[in-house]
C-alpha atoms as a PDB file:
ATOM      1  CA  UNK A   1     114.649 107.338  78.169  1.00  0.00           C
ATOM      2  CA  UNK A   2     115.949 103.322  79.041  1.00  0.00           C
ATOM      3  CA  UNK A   3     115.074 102.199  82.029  1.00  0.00           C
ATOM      4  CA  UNK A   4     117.870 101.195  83.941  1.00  0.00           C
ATOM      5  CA  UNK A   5     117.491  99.312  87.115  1.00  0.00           C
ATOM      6  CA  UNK A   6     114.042  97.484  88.334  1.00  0.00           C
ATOM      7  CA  UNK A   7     113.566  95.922  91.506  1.00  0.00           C
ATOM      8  CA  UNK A   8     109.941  94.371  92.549  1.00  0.00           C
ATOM      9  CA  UNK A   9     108.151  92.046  95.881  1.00  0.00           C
ATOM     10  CA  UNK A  10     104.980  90.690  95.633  1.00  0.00           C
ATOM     11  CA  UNK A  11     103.078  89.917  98.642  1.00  0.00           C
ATOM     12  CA  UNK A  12      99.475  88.596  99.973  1.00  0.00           C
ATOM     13  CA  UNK A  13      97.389  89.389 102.615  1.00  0.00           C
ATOM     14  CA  UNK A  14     100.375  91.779 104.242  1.00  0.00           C
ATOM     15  CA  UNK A  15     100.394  94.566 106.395  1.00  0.00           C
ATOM     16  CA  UNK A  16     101.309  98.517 106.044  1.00  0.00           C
ATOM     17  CA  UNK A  17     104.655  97.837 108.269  1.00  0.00           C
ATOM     18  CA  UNK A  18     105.466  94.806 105.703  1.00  0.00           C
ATOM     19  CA  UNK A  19     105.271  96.971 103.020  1.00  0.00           C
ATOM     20  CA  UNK A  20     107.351  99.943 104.327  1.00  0.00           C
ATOM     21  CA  UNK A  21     110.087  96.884 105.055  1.00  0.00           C
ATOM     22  CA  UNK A  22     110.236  95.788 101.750  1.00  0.00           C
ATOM     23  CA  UNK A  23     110.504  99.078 100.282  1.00  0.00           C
ATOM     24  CA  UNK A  24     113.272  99.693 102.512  1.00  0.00           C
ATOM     25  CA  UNK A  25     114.973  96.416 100.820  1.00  0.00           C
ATOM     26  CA  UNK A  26     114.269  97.699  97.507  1.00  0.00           C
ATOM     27  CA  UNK A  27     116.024 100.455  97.965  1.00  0.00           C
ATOM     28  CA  UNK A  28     118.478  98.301  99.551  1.00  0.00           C
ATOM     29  CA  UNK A  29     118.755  96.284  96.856  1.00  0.00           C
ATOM     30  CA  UNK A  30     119.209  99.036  94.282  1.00  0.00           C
ATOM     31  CA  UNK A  31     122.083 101.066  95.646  1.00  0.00           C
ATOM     32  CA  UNK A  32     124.003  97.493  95.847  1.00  0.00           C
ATOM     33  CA  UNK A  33     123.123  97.110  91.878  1.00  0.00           C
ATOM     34  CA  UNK A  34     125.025 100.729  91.354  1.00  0.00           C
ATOM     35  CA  UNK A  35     122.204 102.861  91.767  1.00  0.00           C
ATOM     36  CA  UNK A  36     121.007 105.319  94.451  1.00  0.00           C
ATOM     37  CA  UNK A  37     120.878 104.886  97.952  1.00  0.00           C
ATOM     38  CA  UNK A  38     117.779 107.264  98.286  1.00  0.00           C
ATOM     39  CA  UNK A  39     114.864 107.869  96.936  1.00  0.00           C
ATOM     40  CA  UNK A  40     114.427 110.187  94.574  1.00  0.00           C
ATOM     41  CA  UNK A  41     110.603 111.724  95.048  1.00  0.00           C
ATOM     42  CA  UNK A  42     108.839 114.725  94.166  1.00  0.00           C
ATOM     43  CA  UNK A  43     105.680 114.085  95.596  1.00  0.00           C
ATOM     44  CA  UNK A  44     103.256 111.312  96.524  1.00  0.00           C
ATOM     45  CA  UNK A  45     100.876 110.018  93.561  1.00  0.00           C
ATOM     46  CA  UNK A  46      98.090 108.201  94.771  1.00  0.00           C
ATOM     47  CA  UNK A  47      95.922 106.795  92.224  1.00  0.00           C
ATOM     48  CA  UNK A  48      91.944 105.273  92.628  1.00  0.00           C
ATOM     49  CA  UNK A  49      92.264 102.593  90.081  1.00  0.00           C
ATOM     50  CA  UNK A  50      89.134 100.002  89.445  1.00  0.00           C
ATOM     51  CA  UNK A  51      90.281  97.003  88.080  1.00  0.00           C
ATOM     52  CA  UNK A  52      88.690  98.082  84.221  1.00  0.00           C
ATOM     53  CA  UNK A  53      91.051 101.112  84.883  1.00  0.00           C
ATOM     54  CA  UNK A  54      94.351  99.300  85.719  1.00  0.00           C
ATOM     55  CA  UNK A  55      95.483  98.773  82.051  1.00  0.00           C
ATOM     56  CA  UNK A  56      95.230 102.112  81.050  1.00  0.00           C
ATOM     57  CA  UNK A  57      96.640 103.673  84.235  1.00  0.00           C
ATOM     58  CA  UNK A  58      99.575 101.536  84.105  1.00  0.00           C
ATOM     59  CA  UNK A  59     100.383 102.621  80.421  1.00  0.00           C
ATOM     60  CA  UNK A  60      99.732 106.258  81.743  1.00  0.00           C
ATOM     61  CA  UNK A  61     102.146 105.909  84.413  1.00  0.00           C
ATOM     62  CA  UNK A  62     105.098 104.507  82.523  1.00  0.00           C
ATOM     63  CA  UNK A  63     105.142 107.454  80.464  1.00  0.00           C
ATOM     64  CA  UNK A  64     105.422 109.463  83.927  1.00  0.00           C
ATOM     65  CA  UNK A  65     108.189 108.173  85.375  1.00  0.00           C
ATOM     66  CA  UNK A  66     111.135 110.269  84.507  1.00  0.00           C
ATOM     67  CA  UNK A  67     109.092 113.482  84.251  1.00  0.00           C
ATOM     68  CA  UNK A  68     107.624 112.972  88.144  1.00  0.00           C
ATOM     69  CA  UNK A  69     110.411 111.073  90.028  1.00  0.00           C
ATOM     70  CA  UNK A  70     107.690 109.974  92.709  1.00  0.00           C
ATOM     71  CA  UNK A  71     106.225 107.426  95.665  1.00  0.00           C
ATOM     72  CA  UNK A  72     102.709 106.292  93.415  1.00  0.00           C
ATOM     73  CA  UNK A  73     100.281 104.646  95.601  1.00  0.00           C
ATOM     74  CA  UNK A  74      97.833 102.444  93.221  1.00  0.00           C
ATOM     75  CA  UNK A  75      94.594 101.381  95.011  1.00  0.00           C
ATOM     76  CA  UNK A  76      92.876  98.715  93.373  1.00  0.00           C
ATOM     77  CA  UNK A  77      89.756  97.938  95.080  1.00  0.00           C
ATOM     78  CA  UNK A  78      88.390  94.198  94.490  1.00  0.00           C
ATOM     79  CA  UNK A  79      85.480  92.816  96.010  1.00  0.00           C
ATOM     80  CA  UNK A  80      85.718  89.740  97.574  1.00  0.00           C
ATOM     81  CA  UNK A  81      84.366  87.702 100.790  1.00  0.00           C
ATOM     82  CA  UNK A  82      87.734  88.037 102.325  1.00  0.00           C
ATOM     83  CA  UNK A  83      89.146  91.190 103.526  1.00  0.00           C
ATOM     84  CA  UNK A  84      92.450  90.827 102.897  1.00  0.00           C
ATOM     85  CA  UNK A  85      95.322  93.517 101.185  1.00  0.00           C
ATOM     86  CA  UNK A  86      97.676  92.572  98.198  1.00  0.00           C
ATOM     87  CA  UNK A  87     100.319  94.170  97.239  1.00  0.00           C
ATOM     88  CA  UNK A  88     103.081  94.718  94.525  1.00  0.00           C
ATOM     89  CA  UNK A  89     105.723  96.518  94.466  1.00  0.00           C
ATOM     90  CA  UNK A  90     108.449  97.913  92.174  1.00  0.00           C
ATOM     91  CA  UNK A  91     111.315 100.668  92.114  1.00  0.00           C
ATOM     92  CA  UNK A  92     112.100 102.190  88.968  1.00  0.00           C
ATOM     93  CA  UNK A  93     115.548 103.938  88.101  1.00  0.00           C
ATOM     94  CA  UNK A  94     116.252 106.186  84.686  1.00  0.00           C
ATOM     95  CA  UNK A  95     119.380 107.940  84.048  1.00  0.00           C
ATOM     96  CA  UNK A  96     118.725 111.548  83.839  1.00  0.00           C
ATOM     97  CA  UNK A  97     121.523 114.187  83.228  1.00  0.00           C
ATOM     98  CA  UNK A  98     123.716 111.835  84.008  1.00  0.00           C
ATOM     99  CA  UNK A  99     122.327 110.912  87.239  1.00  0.00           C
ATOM    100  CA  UNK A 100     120.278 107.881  88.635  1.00  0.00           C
ATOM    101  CA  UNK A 101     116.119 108.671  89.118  1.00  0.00           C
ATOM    102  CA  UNK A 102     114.068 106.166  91.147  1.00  0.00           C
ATOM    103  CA  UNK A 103     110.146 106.007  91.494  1.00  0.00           C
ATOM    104  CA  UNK A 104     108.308 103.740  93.607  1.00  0.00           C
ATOM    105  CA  UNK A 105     105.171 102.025  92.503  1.00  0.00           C
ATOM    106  CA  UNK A 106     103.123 100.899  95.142  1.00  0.00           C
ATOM    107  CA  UNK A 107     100.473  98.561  94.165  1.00  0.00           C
ATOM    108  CA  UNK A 108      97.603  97.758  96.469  1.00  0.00           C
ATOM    109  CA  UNK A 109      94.942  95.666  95.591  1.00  0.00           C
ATOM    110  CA  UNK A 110      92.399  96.192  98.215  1.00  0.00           C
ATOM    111  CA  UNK A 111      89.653  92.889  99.113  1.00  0.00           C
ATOM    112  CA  UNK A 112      86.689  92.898 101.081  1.00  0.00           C
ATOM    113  CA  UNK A 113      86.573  95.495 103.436  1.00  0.00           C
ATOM    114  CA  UNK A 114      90.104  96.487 103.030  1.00  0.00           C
ATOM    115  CA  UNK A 115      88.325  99.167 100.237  1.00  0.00           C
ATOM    116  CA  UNK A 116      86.525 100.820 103.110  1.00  0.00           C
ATOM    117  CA  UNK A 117      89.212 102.683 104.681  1.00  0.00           C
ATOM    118  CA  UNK A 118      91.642 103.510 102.067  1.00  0.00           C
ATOM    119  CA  UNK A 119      93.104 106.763 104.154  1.00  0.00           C
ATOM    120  CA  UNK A 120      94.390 104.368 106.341  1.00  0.00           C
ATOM    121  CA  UNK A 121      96.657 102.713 103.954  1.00  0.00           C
ATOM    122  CA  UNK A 122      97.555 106.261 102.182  1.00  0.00           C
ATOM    123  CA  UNK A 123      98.712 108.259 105.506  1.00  0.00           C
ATOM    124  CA  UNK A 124     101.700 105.421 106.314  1.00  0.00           C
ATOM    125  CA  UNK A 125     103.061 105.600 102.550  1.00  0.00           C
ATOM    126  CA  UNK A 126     103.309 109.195 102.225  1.00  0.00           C
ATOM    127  CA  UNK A 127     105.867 111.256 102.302  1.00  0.00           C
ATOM    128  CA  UNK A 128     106.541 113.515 104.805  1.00  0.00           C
ATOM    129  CA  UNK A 129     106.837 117.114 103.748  1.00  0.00           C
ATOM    130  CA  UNK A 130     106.117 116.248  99.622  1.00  0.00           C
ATOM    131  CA  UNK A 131     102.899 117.209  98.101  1.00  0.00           C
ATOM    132  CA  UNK A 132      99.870 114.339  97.858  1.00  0.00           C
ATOM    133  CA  UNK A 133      98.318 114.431  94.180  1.00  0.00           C
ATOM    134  CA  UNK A 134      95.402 112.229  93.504  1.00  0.00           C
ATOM    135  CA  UNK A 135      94.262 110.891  90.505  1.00  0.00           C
ATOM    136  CA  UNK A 136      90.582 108.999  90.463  1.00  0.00           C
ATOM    137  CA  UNK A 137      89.737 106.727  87.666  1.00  0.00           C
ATOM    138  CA  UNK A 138      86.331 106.830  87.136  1.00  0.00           C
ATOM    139  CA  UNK A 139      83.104 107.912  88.103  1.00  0.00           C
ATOM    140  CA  UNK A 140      83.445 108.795  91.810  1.00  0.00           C
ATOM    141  CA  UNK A 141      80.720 107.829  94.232  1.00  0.00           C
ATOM    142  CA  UNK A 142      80.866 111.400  95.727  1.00  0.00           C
ATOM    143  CA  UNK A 143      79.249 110.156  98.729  1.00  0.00           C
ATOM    144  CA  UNK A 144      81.154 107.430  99.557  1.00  0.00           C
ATOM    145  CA  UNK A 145      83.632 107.108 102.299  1.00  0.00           C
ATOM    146  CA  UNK A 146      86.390 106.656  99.387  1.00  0.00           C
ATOM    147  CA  UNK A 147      86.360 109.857  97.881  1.00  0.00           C
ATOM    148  CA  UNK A 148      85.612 111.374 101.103  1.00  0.00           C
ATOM    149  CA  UNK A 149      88.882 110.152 102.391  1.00  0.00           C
ATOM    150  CA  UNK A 150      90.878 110.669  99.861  1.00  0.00           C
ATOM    151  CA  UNK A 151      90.069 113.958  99.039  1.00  0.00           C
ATOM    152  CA  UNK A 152      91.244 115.198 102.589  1.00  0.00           C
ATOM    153  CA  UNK A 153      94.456 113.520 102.058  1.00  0.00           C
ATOM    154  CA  UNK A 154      95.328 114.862  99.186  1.00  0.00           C
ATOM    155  CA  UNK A 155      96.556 118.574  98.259  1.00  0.00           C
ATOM    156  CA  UNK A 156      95.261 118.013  94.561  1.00  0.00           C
ATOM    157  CA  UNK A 157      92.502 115.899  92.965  1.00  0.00           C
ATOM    158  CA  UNK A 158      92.723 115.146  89.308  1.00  0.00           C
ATOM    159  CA  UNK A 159      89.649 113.319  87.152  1.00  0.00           C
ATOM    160  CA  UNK A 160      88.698 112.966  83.874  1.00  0.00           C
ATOM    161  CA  UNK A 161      85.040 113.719  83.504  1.00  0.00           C
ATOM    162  CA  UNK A 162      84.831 112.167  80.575  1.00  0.00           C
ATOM    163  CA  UNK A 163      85.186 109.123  82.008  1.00  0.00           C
ATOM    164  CA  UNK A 164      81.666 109.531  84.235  1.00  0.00           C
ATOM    165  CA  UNK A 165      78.277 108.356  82.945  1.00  0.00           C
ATOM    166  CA  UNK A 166      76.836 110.756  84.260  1.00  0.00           C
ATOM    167  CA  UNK A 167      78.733 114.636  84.248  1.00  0.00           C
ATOM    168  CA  UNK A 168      77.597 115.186  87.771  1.00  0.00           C
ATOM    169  CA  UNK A 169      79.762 118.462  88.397  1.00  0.00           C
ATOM    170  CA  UNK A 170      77.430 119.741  91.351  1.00  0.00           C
ATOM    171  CA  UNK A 171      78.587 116.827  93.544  1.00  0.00           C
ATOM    172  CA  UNK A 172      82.213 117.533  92.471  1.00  0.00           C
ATOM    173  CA  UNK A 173      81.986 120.827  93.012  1.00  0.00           C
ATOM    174  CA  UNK A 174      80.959 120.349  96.870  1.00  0.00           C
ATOM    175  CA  UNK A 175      84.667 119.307  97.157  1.00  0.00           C
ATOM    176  CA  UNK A 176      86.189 122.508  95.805  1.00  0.00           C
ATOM    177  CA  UNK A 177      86.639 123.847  99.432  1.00  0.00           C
ATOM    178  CA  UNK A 178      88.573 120.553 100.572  1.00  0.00           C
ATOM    179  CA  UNK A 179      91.653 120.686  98.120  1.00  0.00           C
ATOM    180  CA  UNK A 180      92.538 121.725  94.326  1.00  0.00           C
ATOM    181  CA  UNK A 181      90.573 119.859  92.306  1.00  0.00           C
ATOM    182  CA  UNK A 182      91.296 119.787  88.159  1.00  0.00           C
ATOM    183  CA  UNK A 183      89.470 117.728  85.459  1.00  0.00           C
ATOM    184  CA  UNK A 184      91.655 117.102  82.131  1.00  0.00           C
ATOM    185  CA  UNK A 185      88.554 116.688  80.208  1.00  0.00           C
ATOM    186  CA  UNK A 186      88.909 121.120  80.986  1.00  0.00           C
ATOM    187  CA  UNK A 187      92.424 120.996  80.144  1.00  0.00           C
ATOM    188  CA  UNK A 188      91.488 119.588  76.402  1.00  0.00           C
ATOM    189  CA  UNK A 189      89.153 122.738  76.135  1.00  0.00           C
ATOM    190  CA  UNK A 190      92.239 124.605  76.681  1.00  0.00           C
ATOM    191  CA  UNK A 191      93.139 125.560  72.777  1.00  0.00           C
ATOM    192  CA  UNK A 192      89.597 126.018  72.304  1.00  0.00           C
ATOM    193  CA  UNK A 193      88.965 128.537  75.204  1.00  0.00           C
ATOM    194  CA  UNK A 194      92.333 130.380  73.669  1.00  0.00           C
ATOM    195  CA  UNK A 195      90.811 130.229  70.513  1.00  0.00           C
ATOM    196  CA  UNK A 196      87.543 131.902  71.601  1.00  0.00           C
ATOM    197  CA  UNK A 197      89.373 134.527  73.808  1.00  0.00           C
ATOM    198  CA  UNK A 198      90.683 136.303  70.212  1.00  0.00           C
ATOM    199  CA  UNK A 199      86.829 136.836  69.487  1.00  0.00           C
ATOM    200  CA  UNK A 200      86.357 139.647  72.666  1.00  0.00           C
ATOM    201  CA  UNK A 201      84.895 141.515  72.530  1.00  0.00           C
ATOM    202  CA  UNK A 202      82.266 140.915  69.779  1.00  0.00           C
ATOM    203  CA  UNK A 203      81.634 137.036  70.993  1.00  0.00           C
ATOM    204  CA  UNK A 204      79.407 139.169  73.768  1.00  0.00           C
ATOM    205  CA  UNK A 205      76.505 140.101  71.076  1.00  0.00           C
ATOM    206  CA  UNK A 206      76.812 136.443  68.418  1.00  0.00           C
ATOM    207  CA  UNK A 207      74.775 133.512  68.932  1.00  0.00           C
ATOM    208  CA  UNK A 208      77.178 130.128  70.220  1.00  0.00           C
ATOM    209  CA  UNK A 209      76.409 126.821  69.020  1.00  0.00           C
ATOM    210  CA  UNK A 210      79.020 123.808  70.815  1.00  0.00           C
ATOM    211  CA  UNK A 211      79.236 120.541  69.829  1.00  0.00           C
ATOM    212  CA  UNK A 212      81.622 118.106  70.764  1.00  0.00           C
ATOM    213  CA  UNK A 213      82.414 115.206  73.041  1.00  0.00           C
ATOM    214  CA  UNK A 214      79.108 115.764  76.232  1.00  0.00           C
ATOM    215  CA  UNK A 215      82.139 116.657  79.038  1.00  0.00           C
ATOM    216  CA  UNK A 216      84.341 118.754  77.043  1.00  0.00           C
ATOM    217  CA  UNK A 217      81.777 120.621  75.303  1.00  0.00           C
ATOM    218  CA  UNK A 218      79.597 121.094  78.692  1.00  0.00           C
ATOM    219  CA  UNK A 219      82.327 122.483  80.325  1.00  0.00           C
ATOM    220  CA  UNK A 220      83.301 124.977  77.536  1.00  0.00           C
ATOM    221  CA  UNK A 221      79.578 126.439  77.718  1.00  0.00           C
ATOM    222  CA  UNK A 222      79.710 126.409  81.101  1.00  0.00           C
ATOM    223  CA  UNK A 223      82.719 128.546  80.682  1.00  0.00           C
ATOM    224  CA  UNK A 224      81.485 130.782  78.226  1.00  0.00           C
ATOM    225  CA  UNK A 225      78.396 130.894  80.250  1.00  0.00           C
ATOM    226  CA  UNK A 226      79.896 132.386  83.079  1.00  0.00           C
ATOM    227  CA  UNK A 227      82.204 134.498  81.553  1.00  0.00           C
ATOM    228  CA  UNK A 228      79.884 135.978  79.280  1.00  0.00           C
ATOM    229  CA  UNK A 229      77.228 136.049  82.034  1.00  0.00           C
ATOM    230  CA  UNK A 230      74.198 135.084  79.340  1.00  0.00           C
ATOM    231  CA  UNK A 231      72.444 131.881  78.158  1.00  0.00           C
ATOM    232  CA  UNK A 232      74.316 129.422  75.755  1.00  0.00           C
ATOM    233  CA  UNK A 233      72.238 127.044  73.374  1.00  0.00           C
ATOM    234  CA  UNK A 234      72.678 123.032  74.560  1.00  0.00           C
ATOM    235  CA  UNK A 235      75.978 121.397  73.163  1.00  0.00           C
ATOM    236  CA  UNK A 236      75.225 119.334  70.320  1.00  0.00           C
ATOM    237  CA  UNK A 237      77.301 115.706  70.322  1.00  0.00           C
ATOM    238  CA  UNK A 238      79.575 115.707  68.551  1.00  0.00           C
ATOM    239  CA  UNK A 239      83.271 113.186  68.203  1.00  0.00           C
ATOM    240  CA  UNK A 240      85.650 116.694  67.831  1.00  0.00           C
ATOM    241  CA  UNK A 241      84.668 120.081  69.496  1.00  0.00           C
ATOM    242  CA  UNK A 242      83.748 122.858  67.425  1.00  0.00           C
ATOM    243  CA  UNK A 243      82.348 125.838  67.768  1.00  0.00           C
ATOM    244  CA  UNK A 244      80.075 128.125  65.431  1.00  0.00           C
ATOM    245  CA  UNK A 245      79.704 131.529  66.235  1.00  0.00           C
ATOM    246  CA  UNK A 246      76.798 133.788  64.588  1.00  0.00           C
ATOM    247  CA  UNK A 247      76.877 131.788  61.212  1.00  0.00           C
ATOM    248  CA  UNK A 248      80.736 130.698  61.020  1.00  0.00           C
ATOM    249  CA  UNK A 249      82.100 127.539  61.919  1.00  0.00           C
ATOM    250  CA  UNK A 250      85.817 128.394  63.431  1.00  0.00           C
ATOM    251  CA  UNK A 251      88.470 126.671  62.445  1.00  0.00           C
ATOM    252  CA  UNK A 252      90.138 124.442  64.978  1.00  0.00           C
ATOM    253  CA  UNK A 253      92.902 125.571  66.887  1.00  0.00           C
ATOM    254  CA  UNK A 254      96.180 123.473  65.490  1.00  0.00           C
ATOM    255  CA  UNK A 255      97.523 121.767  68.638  1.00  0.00           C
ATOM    256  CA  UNK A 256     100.331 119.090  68.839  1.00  0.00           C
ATOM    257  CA  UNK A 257      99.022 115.431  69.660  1.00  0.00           C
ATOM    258  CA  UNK A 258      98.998 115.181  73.422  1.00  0.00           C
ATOM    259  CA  UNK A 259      98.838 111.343  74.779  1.00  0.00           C
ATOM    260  CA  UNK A 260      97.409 110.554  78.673  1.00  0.00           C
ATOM    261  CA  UNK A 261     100.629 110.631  80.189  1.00  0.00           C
ATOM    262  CA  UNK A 262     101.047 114.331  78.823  1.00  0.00           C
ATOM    263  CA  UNK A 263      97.957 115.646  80.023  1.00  0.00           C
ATOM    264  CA  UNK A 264      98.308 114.038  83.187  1.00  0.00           C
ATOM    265  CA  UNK A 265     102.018 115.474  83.564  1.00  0.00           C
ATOM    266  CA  UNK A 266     100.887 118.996  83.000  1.00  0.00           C
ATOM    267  CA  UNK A 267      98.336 118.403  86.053  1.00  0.00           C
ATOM    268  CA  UNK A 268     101.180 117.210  88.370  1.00  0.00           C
ATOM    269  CA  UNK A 269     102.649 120.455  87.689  1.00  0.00           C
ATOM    270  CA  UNK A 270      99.524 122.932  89.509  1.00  0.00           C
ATOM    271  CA  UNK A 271      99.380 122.754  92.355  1.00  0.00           C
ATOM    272  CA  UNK A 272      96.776 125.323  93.232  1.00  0.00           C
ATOM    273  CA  UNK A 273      92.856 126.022  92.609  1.00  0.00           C
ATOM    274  CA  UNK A 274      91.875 127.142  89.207  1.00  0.00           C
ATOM    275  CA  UNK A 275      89.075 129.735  90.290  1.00  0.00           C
ATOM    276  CA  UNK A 276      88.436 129.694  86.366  1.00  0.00           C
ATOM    277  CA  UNK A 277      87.618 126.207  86.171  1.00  0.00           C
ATOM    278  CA  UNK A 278      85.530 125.924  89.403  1.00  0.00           C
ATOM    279  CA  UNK A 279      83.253 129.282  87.901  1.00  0.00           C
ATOM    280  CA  UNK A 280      82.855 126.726  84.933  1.00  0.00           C
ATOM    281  CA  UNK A 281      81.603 123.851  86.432  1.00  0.00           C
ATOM    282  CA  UNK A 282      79.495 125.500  88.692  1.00  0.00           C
ATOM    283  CA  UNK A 283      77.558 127.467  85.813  1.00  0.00           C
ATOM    284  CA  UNK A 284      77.879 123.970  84.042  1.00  0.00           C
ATOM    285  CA  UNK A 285      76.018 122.775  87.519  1.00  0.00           C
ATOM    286  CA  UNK A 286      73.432 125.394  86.802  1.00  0.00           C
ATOM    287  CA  UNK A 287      73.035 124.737  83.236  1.00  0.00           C
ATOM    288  CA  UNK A 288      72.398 121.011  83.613  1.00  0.00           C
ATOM    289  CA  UNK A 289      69.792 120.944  86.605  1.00  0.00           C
ATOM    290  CA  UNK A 290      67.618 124.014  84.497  1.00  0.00           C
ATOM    291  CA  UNK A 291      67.031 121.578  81.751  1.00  0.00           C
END
């Protein structure tokens, strides 16, 4: 899909009202270039980007923009000795069924102390009566103030814990009770898991070996684990995930190429807890602190 129209500001050291005035121009400035007058939103995407994160996210986004017409908040904290916030911003339009889409892309690059409080920022730019999604790039620091924060903002938390250095799933799992939390490092397991599920009810009595990439193939033992309710051998590393039952390799599941902006699209399309996955990771939890 071409995009059609682009409008973008750039500003330093501004302020929240700033912001919401030059978005108001963008629009502004669209719907006098022939496109919509409104926004066209589906929800509000807020994003934790580190800097080493910012390529990728921005590739990941631009293949999201016609499927989730949205408002997408990207925090970029920076350290600096200034506090100071820095912002970009940009509204995108697509033609879709013969009728004008616009997106939003917020930009925020937060300095100094400006990363401290990012709820503060969030709550203004949201919009009222649309869900809040949240994807962290990243290994959270689950006991900062960020994820803290941001959590409780948002109706759904997305990561990719295979982007952690350490798979530290208890911590995660402590936020399970504050909103919907999904991992697509468990939605990659997901041809696997269907692949296994043909093998009930004999899978209950063979012996498992996993190997595979360490967060993928953790949390498909800790799946197995807990639905099976018995011990499963350590994963074995592994660049592919594969699974040997008894004394049988299985063959892998044949599954169409899926790029980041995919996976992350199907995420933006739950919207509530996956008792499933949260069973995994805790038994994944378990697994990990008993050896």
């Amino acid at each position: 899909m071409t995009e059609t129209l682009v409008q973008d500001w750039h500003g330093e050291d501004v302020s929240i009202a700033e912001i919401e005035s030059e978005l108001a121009q963008l629009r502004f400035a669209i719907g006098a270039a022939g496109g919509p007058q409104q926004r066209t939103s589906v929800m509000t995407h807020v994003a934790w980007v580190p800097p080493e994160w910012l390529d990728v996210a921005e590739r990941t986004l631009a293949g999201l923009a016609e499927r989730h017409p949205s408002r997408t908040v990207l925090l970029v904290p920076r350290a600096g000795d200034v506090d100071r916030l820095d912002a970009d911003l940009s509204m995108r339009c697509f033609p879709l069924a013969g009728q004008p889409v616009c997106g939003e892309v917020v930009e925020l690059h937060l300095l100094g102390n400006r990363t401290l409080a990012p709820a503060s920022l969030v709550l203004p730019l949201v919009i009222t009566d649309l869900p809040v999604f949240l994807r962290w790039r990243g290994e959270p620091d689950f006991a900062g103030t960020q994820w803290q924060q941001l959590v409780d903002v948002a109706d759904r938390v997305i990561v990719d814990s295979s982007e952690w250095g350490e798979l530290a799933y208890a911590e995660l799992a402590q936020s399970f009770p504050s909103s919907a939390i999904s991992d697509i490092a468990w939605a990659r397991t997901f041809p696997w898991r269907a692949e296994l599920a043909r093998c009930w009810p004999g899978i209950r009595e063979q012996e498992i070996r996993i190997r595979g990439p360490r967060a993928e193939a953790t949390l498909l033992r800790g799946w197995l684990n807990a639905r099976l309710d018995r011990a499963i051998r350590p994963i074995e590393p592994a660049g592919e995930l594969g699974v040997r039952l008894g004394n049988e390799d299985l063959r892998a599941p044949r599954v169409a190429e899926l790029t980041p902006s995919d996976l992350l699209s199907a995420q933006l399309d739950a919207f509530a807890r996956d008792p499933i996955y949260e069973e995994a990771v805790l038994a994944a939890a378990e697994l990990s602190a008993a050896t």
